[in-house]
Protein backbone atom coordinates (compact mmCIF):
# COMPACT_ATOMS: atom_id res chain seq x y z
CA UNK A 1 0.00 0.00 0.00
CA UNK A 2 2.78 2.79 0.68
CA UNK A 3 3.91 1.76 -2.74
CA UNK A 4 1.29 2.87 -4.76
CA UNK A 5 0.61 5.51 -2.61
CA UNK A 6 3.94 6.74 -3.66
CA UNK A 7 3.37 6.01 -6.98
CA UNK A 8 -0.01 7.70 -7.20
CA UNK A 9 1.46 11.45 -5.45
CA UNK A 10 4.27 10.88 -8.50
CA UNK A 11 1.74 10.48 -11.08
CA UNK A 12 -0.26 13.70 -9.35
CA UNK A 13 2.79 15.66 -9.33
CA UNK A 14 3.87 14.71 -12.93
CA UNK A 15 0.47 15.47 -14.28
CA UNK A 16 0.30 18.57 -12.39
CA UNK A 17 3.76 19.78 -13.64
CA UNK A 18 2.69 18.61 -17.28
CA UNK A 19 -0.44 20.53 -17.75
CA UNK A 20 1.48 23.55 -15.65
CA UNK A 21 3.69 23.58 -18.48
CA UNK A 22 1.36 23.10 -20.71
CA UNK A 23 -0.44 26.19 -20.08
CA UNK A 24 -3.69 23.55 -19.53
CA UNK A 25 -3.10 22.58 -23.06
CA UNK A 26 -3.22 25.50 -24.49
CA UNK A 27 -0.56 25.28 -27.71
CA UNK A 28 2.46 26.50 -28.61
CA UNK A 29 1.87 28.67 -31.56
CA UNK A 30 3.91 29.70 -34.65
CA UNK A 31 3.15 32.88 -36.35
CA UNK A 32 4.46 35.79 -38.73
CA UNK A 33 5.42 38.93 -37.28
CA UNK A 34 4.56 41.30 -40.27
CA UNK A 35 5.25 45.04 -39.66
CA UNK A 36 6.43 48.16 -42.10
CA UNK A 37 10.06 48.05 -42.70
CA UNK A 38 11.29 51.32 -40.68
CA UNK A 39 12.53 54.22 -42.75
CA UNK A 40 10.23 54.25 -45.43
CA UNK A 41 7.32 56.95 -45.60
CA UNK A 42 4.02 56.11 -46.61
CA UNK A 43 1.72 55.26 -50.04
CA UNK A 44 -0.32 52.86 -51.22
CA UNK A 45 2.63 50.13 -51.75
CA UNK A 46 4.29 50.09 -48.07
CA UNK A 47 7.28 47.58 -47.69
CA UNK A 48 6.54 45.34 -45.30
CA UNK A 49 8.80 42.89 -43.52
CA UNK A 50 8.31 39.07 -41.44
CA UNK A 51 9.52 37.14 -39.11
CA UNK A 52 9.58 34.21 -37.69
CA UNK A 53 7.85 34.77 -34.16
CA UNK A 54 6.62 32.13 -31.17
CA UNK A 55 3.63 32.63 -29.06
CA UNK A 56 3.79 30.49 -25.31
CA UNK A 57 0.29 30.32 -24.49
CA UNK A 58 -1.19 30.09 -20.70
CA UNK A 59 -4.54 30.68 -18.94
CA UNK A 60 -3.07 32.02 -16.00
CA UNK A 61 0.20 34.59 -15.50
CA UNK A 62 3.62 33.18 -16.49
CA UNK A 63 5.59 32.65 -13.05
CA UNK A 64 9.49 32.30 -13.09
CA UNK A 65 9.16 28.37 -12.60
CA UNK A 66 7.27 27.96 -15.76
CA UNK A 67 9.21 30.34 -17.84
CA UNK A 68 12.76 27.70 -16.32
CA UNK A 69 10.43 25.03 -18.19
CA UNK A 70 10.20 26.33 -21.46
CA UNK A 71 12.63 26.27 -24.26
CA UNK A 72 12.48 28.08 -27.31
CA UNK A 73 14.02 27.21 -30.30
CA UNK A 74 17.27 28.76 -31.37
CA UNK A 75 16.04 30.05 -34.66
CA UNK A 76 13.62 32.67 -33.79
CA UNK A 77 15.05 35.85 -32.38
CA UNK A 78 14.26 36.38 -28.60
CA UNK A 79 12.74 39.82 -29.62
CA UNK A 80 9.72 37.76 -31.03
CA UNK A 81 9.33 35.49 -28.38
CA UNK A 82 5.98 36.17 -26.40
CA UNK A 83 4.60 35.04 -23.31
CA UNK A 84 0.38 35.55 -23.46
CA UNK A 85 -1.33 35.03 -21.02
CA UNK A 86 -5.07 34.17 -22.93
CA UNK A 87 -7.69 33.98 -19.15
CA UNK A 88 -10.65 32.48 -21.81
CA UNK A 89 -8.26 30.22 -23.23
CA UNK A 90 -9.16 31.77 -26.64
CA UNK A 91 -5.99 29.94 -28.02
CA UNK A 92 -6.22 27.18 -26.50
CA UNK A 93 -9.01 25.82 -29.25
CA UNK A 94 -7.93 21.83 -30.86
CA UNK A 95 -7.87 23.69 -34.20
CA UNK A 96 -5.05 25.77 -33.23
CA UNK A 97 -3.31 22.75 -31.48
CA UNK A 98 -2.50 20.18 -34.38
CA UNK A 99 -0.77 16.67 -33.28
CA UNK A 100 2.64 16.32 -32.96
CA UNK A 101 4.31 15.61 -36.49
CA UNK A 102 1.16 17.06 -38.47
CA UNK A 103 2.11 19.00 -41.80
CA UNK A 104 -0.76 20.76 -41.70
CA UNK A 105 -0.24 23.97 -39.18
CA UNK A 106 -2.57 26.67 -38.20
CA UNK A 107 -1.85 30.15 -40.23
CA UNK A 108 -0.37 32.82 -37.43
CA UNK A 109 -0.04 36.43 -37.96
CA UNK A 110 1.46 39.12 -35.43
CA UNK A 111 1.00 42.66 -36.09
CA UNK A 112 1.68 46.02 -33.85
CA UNK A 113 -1.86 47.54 -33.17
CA UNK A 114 -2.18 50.74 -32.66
CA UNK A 115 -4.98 51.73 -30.32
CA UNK A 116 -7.26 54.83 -31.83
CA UNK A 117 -11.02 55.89 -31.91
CA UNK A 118 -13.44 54.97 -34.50
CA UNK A 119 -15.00 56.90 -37.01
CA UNK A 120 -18.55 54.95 -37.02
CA UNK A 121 -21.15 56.33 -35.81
CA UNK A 122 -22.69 53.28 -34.25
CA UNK A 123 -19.09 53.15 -32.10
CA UNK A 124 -18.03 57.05 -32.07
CA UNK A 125 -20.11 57.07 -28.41
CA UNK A 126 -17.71 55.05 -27.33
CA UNK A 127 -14.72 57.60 -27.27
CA UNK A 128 -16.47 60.76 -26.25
CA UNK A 129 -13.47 62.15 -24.60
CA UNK A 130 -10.98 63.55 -27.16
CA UNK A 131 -8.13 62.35 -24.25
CA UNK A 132 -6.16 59.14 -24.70
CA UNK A 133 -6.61 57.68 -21.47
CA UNK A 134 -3.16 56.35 -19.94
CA UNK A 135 -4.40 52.45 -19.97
CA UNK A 136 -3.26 53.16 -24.12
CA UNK A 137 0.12 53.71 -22.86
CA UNK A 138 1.36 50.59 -23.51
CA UNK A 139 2.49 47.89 -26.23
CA UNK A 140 -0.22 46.97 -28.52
CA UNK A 141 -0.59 43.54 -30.74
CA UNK A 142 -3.21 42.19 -32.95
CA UNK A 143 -3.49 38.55 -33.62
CA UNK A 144 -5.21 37.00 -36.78
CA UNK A 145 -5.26 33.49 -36.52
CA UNK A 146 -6.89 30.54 -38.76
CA UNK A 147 -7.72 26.86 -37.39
CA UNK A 148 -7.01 23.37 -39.37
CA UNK A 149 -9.85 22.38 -41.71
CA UNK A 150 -11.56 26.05 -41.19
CA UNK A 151 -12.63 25.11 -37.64
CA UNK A 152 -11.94 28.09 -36.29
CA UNK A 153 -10.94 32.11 -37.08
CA UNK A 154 -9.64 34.54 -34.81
CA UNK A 155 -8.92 38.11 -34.16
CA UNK A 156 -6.79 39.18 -30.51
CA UNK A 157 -6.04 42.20 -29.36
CA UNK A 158 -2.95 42.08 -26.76
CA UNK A 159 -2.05 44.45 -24.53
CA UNK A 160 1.87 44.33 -22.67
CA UNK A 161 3.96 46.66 -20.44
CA UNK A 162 5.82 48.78 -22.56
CA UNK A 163 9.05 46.69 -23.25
CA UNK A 164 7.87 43.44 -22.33
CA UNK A 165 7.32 40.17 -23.86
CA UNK A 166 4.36 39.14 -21.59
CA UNK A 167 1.09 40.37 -23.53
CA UNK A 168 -2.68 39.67 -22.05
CA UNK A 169 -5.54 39.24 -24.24
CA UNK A 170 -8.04 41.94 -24.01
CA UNK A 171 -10.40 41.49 -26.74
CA UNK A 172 -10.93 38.28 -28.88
CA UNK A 173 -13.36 38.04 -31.80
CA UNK A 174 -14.06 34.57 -33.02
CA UNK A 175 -16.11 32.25 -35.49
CA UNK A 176 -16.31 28.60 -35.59
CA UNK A 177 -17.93 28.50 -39.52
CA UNK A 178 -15.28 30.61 -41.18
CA UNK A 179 -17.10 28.84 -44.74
CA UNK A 180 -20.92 28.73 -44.58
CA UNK A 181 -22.95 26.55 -47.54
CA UNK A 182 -26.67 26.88 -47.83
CA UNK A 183 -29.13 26.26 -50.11
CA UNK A 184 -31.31 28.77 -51.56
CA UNK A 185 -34.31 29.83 -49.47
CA UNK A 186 -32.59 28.39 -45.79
CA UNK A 187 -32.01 30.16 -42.56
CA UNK A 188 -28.82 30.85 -42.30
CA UNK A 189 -26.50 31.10 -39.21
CA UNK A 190 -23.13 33.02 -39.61
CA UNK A 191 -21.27 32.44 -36.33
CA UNK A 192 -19.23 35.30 -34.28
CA UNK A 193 -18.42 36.07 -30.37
CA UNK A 194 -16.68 38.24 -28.49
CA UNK A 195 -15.01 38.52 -25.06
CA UNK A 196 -13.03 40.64 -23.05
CA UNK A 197 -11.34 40.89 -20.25
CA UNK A 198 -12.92 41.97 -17.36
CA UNK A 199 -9.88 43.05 -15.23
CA UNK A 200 -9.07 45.65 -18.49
CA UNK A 201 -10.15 49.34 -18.41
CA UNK A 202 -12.08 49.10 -21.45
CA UNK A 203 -14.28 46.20 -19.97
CA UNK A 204 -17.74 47.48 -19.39
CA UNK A 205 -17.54 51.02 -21.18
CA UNK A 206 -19.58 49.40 -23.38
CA UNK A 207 -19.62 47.75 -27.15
CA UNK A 208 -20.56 48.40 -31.04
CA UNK A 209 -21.05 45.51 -33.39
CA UNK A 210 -20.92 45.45 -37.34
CA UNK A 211 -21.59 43.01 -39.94
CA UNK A 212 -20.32 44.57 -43.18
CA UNK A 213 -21.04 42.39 -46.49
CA UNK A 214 -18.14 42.42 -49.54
CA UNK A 215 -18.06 40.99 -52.90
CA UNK A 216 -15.88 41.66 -56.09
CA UNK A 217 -15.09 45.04 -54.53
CA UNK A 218 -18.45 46.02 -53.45
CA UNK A 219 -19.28 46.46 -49.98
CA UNK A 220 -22.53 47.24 -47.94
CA UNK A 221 -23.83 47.75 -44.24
CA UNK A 222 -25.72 44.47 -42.99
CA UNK A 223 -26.71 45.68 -39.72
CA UNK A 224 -24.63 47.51 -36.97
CA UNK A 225 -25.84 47.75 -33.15
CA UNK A 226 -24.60 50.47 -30.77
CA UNK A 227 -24.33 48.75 -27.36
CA UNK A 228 -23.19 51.82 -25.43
CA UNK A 229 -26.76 53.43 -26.77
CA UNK A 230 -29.05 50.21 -27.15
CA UNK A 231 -29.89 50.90 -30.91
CA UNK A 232 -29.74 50.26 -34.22
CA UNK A 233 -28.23 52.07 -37.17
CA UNK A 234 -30.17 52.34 -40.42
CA UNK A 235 -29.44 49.93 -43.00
CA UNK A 236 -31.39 49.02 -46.45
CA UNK A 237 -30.55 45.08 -45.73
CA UNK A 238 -34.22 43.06 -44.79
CA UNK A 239 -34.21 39.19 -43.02
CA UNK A 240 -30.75 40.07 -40.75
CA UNK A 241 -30.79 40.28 -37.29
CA UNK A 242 -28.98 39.19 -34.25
CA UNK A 243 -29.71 37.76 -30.35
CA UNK A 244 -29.76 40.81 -28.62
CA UNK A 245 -29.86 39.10 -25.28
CA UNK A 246 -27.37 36.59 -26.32
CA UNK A 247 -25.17 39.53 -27.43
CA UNK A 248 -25.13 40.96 -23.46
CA UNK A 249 -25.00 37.69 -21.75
CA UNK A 250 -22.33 35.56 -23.95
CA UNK A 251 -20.65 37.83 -26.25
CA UNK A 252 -22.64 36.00 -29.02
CA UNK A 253 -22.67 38.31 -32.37
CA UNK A 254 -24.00 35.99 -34.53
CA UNK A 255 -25.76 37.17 -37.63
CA UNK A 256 -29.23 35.44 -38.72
CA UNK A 257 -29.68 35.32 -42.46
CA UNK A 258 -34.02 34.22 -42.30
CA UNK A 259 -33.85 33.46 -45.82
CA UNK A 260 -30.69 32.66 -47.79
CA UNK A 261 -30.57 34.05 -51.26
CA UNK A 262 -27.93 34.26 -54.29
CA UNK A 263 -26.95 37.58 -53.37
CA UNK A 264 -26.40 36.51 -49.77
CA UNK A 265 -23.07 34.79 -51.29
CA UNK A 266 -20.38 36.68 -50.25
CA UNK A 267 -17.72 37.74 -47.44
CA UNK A 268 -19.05 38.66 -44.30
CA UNK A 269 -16.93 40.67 -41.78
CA UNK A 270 -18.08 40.42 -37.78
CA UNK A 271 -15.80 43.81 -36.35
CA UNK A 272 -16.33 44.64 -32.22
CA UNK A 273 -15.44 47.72 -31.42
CA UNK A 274 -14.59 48.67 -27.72
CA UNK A 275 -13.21 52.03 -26.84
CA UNK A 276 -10.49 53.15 -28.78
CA UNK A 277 -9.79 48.97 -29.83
CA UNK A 278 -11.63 46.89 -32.43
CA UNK A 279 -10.68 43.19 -33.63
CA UNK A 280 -12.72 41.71 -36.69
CA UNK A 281 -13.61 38.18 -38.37
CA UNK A 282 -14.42 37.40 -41.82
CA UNK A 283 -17.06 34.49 -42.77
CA UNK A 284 -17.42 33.23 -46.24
CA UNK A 285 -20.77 32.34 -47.17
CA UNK A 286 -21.37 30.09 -50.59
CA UNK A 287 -25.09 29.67 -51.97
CA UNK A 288 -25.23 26.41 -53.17
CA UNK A 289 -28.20 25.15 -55.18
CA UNK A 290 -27.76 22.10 -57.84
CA UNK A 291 -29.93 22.59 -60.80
CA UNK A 292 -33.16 20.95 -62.00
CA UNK A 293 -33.55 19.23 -65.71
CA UNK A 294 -36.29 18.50 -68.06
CA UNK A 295 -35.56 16.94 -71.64
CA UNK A 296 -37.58 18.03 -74.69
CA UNK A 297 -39.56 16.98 -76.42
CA UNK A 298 -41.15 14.64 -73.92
CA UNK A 299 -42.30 11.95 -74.49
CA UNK A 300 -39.39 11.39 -77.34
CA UNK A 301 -41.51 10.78 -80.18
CA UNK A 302 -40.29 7.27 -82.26
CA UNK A 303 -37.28 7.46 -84.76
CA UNK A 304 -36.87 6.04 -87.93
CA UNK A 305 -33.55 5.05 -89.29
CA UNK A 306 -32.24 7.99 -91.33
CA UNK A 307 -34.16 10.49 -89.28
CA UNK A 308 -32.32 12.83 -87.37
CA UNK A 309 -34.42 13.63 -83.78
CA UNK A 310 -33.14 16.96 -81.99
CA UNK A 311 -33.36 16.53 -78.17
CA UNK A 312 -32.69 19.43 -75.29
CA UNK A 313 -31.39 18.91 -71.66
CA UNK A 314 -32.94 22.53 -69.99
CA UNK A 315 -30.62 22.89 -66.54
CA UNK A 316 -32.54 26.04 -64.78
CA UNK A 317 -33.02 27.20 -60.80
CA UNK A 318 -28.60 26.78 -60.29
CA UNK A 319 -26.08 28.78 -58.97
CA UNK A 320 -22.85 29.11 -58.40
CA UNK A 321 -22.72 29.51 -62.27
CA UNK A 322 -20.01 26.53 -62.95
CA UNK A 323 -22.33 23.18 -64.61
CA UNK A 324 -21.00 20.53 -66.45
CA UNK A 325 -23.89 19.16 -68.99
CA UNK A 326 -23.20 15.64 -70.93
CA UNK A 327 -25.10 12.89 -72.31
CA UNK A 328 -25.34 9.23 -71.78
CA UNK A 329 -27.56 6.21 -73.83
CA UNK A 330 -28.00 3.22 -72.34
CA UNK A 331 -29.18 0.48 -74.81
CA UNK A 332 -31.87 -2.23 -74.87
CA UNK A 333 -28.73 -4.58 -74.18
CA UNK A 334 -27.53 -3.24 -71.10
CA UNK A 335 -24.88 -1.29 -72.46
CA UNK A 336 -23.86 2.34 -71.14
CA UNK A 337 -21.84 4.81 -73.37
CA UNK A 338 -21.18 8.93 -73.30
CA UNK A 339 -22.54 11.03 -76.01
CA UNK A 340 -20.47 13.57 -75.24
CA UNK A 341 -21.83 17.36 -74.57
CA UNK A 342 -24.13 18.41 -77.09
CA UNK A 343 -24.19 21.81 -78.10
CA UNK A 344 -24.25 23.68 -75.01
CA UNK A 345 -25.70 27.19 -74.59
CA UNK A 346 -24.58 29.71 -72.52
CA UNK A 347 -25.44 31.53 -69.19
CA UNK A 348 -28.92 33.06 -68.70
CA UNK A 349 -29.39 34.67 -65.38
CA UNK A 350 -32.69 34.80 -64.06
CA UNK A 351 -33.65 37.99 -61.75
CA UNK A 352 -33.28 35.97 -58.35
CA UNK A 353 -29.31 35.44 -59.29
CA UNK A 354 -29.74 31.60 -60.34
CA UNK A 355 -28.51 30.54 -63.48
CA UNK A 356 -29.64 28.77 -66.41
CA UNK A 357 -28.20 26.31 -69.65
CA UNK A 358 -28.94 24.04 -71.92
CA UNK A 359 -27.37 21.45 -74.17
CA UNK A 360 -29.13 20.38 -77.82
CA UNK A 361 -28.04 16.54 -79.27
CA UNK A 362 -28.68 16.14 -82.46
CA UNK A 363 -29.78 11.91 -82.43
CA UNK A 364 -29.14 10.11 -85.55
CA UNK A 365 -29.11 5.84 -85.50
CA UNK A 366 -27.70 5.47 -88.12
CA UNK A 367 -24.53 6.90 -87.14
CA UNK A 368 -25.03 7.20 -83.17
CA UNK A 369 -25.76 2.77 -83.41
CA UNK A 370 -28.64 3.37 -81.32
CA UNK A 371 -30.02 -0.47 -82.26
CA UNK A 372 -33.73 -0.62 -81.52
CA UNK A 373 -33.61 2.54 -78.74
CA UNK A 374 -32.99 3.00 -75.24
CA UNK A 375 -32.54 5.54 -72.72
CA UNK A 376 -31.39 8.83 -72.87
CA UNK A 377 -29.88 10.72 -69.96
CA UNK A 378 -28.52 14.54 -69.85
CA UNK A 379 -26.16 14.70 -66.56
CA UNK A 380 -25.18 17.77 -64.77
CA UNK A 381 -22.20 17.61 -62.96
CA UNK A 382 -22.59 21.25 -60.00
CA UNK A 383 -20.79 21.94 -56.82
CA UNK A 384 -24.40 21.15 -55.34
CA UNK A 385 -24.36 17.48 -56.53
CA UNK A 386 -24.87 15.44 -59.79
CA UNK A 387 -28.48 15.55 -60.93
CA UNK A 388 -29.92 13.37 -64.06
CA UNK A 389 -32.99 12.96 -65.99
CA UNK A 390 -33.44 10.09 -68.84
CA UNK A 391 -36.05 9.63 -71.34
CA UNK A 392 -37.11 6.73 -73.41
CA UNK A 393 -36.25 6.51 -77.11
CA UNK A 394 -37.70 4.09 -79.67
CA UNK A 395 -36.11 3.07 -83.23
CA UNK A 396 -38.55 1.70 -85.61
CA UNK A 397 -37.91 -0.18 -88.73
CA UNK A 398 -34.18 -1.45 -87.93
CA UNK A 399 -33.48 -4.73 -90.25
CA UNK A 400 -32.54 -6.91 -87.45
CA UNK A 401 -35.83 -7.66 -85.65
CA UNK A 402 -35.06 -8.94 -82.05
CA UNK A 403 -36.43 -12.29 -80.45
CA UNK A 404 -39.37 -10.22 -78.79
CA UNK A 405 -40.35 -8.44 -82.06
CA UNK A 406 -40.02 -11.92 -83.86
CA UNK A 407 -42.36 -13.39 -81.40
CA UNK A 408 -44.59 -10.51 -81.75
CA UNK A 409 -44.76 -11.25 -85.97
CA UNK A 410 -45.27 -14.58 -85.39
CA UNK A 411 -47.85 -14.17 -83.11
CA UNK A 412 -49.67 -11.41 -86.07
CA UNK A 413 -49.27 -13.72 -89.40
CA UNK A 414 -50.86 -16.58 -87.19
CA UNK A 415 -53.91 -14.49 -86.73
CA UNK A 416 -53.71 -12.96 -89.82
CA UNK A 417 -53.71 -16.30 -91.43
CA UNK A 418 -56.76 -17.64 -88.89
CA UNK A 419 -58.73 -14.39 -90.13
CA UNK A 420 -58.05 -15.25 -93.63
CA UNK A 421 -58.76 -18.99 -93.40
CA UNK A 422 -61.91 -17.82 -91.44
CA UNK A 423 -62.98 -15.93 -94.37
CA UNK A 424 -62.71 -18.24 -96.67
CA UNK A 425 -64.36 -20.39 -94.91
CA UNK A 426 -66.92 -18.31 -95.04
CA UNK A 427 -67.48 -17.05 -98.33
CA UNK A 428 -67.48 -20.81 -99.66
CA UNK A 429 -69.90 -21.74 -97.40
CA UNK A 430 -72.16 -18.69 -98.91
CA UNK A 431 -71.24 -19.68 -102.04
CA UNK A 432 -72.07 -23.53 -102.25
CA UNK A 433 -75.29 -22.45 -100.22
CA UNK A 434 -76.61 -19.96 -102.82
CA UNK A 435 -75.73 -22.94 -105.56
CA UNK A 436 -78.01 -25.07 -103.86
CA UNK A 437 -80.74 -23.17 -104.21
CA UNK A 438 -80.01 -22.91 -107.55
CA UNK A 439 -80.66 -26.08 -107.88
């Protein structure tokens, strides 16, 4: 028994000491320090310059004995060596943590940050006094930070004595569904929160939210909320709208899409402004809706060998635009072959943003060894999904009859000939009965 006591207060000790180290599992994370290069003025194309830079992430303040345990490598430059101390364990997400030996790495970026007021209305209540209060007087870093398999985005704002290495999170913007499908007419859920610290200065002087929609350059407001105020800035977007009561108890920013449409596809960007600091999230949202199909002319009337029967695949009710139309013809036999892609149209857009095409096949038997007929099937190949639709064909009058057909002509010259043999059976029994008479 005093044995594996022992053992048991080692294994406490070494798990303690692990996870101590550890920062509770929180990772070590690998990032780009990307700043201007000094000396050079400003313009629209700024030099910039990178380095390699390690973040040591903890829930709770670095003490001497923990910084004895750590070891970082030789290669990175002790100047961009930082010691964050994250209290929500914003960092600490799996996505940011990959196994040991994984290729795949989270992306990392470390920029200086610059604390200033906004220019929004919905957020300028938020820096009413035109002084810089001395909380500002310190060393300020924003972290953008992306998760394996788009898990997880994230936007810190760090705040460290001037000179030091040791940075504390103060405001951390977040989504878990940095890429968001949906098909057309769905609710749709684009996720963002928001914490801060509560033993900051800025905690509690109150919040602004924006959801600002971009696409090919074009921009517009979604909705914006002033916390500080309790209202709601004007906007000519309809179906939007956030949890204002999630918003105050959780941090939850989440935007509420009621009805998904094509012009809802796009890049979202959740920003949370606090006084004089904002941080900011983008979300990519992706309408995808596969397209329906009808053939024409339906039913396909019957061909005759030589004839040349013009058939249409119409793909309508699609989007994104990208569609891949073919054509397949299965034969009486079993047999499957490609027909290639017809003579495909191009793009119509319709006004609700989906797209439609078509493909024309020109059918000939002769030359396309159709046989007796088939099935014909247009396929549509979309980011949605593969849909199909298959129509019947008939050949008439090919030279080779098959079994059935000879079976069926059988089966017609034996009734033909019963008719005929009934007939005459009939007209010489009229006629030998009329001769009697005669007689």
């Amino acid at each position: 028994m005093p044995e594996i006591s022992t053992i048991y207060k080692i294994s406490i000790i070494a798990f303690t000491l692990f996870f101590g180290a550890s920062g509770s599992g929180c990772p070590v994370l690998e990032c780009w320090f990307v700043q201007e290069k000094p000396g050079h003025g400003g313009g629209f194309s700024v030099p910039m310059s990178q380095e390699k830079s390690l973040m040591f992430i903890s829930t709770e303040a670095f003490s001497e004995e923990s910084f004895s345990r750590l070891h970082p490598p030789a290669d990175i430059s002790p100047s961009r060596i930082y010691y964050v101390t994250d209290p929500a364990g914003t960092f600490c997400s799996a996505a940011l943590n990959p196994p040991k030996g994984s290729v795949n790495k989270p992306k990392c970026e470390i920029n200086p940050f610059m604390p200033h007021a906004s220019m929004v209305r919905w957020a300028s209540a938020l820096t009413d006094s035109a002084q810089s209060p001395v909380y500002l007087q310190a060393d300020w870093f924003s972290v953008a930070a992306q998760g394996l398999d788009e898990q997880l985005t994230l936007s810190n704002i760090m705040r460290a004595p001037s000179a030091s290495k040791e940075p504390q999170v103060i405001l951390s913007v977040s989504s878990k569904t940095p890429v968001v499908r949906s098909r057309l007419g769905e609710a749709v859920l684009l996720d963002c929160g928001f914490w801060v610290d509560a033993s900051s200065s800025v905690h509690g002087s109150g919040f602004s939210v924006e959801w600002r929609y971009q696409f090919r350059g074009e921009g517009r407001l979604v909705l914006a909320y002033d916390g500080k105020n309790d209202r709601f800035a004007e906007t000519s977007e309809t179906g939007a709208d956030i949890d204002i009561t999630g918003l105050y108890e959780t941090g939850n920013a989440s935007l509420v899409l009621e009805e998904s449409q094509v012009r809802h596809s796009g890049t979202y960007i959740c920003t949370v402004y606090l006084p004089h600091l904002l941080a900011q999230v983008a979300v990519d949202l992706e309408i995808v809706e596969p397209p329906s199909l009808s053939i024409y002319p339906s039913p396909l009337p019957l061909l005759v060998p030589g004839q040349v029967l013009v058939v249409q695949c119409e793909a309508s009710g699609f989007a994104p635009h990208t569609l891949d139309l073919s054509w397949e013809f299965s034969g009486a036999d079993g047999t499957s072959r490609s027909l290639g892609q017809g003579s495909v149209t191009g793009h119509r857009q319709a006004t609700d943003g989906t797209f439609s095409q078509s493909s024309r096949l020109e059918l000939d038997s002769g030359k396309l060894g159709l046989g007796r007929g088939g099935e014909v099937t247009c396929v549509a190949k979309h980011e949605g999904g593969t849909r199909r639709a298959a129509a019947t064909l008939n050949v008439i009058g090919v030279s080779a009859p098959s079994i059935e057909d000879s079976m069926a002509m059988v089966a017609v010259a034996l009734v033909l000939y019963g008719l005929i043999k009934f007939l005459s059976w009939t007209f010489c029994s009229s006629g030998e009965l009329n001769f009697s008479k005669e007689k």
